[in-house]
N, C-alpha and C. Protein backbone atom coordinates (compact mmCIF):
# COMPACT_ATOMS: atom_id res chain seq x y z
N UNK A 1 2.14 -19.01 14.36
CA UNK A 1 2.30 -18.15 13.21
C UNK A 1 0.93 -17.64 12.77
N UNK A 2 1.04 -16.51 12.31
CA UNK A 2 -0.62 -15.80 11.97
C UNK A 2 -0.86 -16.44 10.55
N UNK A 3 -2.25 -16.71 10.42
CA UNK A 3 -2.47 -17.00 9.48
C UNK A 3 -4.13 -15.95 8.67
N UNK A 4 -3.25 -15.84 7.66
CA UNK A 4 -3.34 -14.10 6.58
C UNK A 4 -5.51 -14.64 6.30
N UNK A 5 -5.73 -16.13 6.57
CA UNK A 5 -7.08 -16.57 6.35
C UNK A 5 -8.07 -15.98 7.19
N UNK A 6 -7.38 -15.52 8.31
CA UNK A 6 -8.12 -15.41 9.72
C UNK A 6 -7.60 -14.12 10.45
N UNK A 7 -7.69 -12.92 9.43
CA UNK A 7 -7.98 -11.85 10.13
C UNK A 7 -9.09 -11.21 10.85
N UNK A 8 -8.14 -10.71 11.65
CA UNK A 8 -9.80 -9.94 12.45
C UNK A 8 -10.32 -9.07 11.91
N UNK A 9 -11.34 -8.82 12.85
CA UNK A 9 -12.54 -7.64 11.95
C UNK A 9 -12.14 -6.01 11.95
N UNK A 10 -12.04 -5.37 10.97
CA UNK A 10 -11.53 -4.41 11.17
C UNK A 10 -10.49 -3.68 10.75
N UNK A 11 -9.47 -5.19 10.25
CA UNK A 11 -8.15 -4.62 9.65
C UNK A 11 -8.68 -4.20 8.38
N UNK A 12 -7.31 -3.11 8.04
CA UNK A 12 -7.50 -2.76 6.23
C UNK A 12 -6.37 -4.24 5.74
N UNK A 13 -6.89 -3.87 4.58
CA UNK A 13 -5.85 -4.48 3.44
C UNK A 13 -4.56 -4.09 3.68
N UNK A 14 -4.17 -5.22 2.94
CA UNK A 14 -2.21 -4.75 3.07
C UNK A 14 -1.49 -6.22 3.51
N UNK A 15 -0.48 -5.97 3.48
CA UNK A 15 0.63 -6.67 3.92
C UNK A 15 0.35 -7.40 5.42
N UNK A 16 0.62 -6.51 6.05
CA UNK A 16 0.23 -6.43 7.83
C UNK A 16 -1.10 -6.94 8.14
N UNK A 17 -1.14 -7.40 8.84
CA UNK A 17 -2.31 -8.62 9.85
C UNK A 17 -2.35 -8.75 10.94
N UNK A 18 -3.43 -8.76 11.75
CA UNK A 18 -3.44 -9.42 12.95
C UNK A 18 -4.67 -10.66 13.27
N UNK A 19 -4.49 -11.92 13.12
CA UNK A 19 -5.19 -12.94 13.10
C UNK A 19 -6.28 -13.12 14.57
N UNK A 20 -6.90 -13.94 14.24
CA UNK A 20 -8.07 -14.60 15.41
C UNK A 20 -6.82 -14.78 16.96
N UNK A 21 -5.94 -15.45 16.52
CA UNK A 21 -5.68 -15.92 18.02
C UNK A 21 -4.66 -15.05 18.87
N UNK A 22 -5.41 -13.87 18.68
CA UNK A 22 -4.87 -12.22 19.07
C UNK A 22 -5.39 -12.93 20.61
N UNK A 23 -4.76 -11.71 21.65
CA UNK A 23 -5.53 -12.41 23.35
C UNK A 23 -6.08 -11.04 23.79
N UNK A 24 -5.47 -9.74 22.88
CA UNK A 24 -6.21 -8.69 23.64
C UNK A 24 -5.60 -8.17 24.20
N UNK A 25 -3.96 -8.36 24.42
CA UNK A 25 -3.01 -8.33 25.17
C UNK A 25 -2.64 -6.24 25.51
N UNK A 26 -3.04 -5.67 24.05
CA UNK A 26 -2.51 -4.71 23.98
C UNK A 26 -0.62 -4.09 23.72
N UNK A 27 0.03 -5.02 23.38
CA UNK A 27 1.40 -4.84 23.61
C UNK A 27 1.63 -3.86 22.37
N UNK A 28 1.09 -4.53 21.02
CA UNK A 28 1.11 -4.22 19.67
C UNK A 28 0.41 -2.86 19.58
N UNK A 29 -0.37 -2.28 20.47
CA UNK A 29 -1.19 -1.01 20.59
C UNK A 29 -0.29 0.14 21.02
N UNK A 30 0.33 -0.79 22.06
CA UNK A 30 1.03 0.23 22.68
C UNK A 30 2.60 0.76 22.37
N UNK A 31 3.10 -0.47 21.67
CA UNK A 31 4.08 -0.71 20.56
C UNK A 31 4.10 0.86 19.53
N UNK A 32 3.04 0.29 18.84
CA UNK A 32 2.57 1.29 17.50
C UNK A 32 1.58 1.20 17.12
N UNK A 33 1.01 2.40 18.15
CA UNK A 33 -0.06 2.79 18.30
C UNK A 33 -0.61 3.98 16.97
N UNK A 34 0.28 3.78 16.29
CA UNK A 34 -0.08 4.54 14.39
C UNK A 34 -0.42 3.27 13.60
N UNK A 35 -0.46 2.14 13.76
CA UNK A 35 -0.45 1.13 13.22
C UNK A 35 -1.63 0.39 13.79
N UNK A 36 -1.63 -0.04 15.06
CA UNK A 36 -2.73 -0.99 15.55
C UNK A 36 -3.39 -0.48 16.23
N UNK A 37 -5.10 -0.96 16.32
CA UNK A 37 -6.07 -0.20 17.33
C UNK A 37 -6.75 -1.64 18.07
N UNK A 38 -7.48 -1.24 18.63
CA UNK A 38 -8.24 -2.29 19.75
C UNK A 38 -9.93 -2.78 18.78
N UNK A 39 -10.48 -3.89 18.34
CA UNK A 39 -11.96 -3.92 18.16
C UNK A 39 -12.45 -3.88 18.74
N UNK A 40 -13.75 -4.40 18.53
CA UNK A 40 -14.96 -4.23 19.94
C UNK A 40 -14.47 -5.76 20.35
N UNK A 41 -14.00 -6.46 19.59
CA UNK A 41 -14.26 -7.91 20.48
C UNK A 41 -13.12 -8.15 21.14
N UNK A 42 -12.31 -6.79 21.20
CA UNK A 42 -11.38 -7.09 22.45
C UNK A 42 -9.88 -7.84 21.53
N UNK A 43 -9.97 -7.51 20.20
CA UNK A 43 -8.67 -7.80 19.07
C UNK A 43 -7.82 -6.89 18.83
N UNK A 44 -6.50 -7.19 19.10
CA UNK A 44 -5.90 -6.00 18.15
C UNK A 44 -6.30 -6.03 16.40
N UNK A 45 -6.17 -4.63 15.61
CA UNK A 45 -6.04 -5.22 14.12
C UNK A 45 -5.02 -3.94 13.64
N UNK A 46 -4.88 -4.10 12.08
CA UNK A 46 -4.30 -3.05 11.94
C UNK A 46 -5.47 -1.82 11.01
N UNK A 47 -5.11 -0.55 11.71
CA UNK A 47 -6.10 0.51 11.25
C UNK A 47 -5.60 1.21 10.15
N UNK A 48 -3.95 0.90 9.87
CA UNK A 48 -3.24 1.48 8.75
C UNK A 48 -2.00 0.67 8.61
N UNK A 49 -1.86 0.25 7.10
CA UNK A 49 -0.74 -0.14 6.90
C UNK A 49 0.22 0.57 7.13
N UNK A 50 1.57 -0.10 7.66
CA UNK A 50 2.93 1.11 8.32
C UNK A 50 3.40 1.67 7.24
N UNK A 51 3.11 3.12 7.42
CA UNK A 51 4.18 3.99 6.77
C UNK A 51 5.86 3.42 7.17
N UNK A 52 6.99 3.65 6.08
CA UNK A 52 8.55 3.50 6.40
C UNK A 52 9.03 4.17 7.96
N UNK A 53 8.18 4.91 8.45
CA UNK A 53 8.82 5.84 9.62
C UNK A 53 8.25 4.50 10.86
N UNK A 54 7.15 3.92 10.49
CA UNK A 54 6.64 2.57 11.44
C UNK A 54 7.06 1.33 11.04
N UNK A 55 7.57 1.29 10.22
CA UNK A 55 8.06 0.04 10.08
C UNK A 55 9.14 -0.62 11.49
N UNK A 56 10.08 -0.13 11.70
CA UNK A 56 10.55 -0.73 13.04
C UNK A 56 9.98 -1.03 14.32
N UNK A 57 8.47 -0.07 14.98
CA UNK A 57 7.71 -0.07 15.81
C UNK A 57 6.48 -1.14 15.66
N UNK A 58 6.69 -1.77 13.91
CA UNK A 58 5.69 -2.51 13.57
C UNK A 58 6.71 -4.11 14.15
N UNK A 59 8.04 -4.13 13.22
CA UNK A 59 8.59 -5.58 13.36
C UNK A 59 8.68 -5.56 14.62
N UNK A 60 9.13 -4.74 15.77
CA UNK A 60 8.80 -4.58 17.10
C UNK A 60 8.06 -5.78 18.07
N UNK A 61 6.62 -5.06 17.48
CA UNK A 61 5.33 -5.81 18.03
C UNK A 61 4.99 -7.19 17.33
N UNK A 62 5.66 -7.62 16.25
CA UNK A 62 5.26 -8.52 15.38
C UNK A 62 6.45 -9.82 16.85
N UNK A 63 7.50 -9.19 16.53
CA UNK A 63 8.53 -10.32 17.30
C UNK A 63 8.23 -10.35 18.73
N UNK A 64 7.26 -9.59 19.26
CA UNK A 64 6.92 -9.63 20.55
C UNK A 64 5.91 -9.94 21.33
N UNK A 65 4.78 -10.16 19.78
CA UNK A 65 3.67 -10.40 20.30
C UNK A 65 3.30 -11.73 20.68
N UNK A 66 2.75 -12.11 22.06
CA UNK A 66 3.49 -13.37 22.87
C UNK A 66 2.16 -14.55 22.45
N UNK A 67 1.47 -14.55 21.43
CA UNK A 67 0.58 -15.92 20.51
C UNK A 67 1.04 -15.68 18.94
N UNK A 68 2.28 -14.75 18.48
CA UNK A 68 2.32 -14.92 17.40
C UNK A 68 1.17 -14.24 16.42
N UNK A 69 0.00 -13.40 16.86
CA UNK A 69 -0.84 -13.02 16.02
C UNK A 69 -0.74 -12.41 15.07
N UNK A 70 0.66 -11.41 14.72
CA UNK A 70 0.62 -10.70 13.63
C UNK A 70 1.58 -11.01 12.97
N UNK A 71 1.43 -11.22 11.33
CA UNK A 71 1.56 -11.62 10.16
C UNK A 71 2.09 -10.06 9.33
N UNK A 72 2.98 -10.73 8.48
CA UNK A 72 3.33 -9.83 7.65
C UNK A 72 3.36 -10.83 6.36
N UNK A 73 2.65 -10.33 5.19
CA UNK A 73 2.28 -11.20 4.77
C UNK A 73 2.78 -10.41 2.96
N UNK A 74 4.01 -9.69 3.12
CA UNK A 74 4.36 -9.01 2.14
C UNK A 74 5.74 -9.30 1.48
């Protein structure tokens, strides 16, 4: 489970999270790619909290992402 203490570098504020024990995987990028971008250290984070039109492309990547990294924390 993500924990909202240990976001990565990069995310904005908000609800939505993507924690340390991200792998880099890209799934969540490619998911919703209006929502999550790549850091330099090789993390997903989120670059914008989901607008209502991303919200399904967000719970998507949240239930799919295979270490559990992203948190919804709203």
């Amino acid at each position: 489970m993500a924990d909202k203490n240990d976001r990565t570098a990069n995310s904005v504020p908000g609800a939505y999270y993507v924690d340390e024990t991200c792998i880099g995987c890209e799934l969540c990028v490619n998911t919703a790619p209006e929502v999550f971008a790549m850091n330099g250290d090789a993390k997903a984070y989120v670059k914008k909290q989901p607008a209502p039109e991303d919200l399904e492309d967000t719970r998507i990547s949240m239930e799919s992402c295979p270490v559990e990294a992203i948190g919804d924390d709203g």
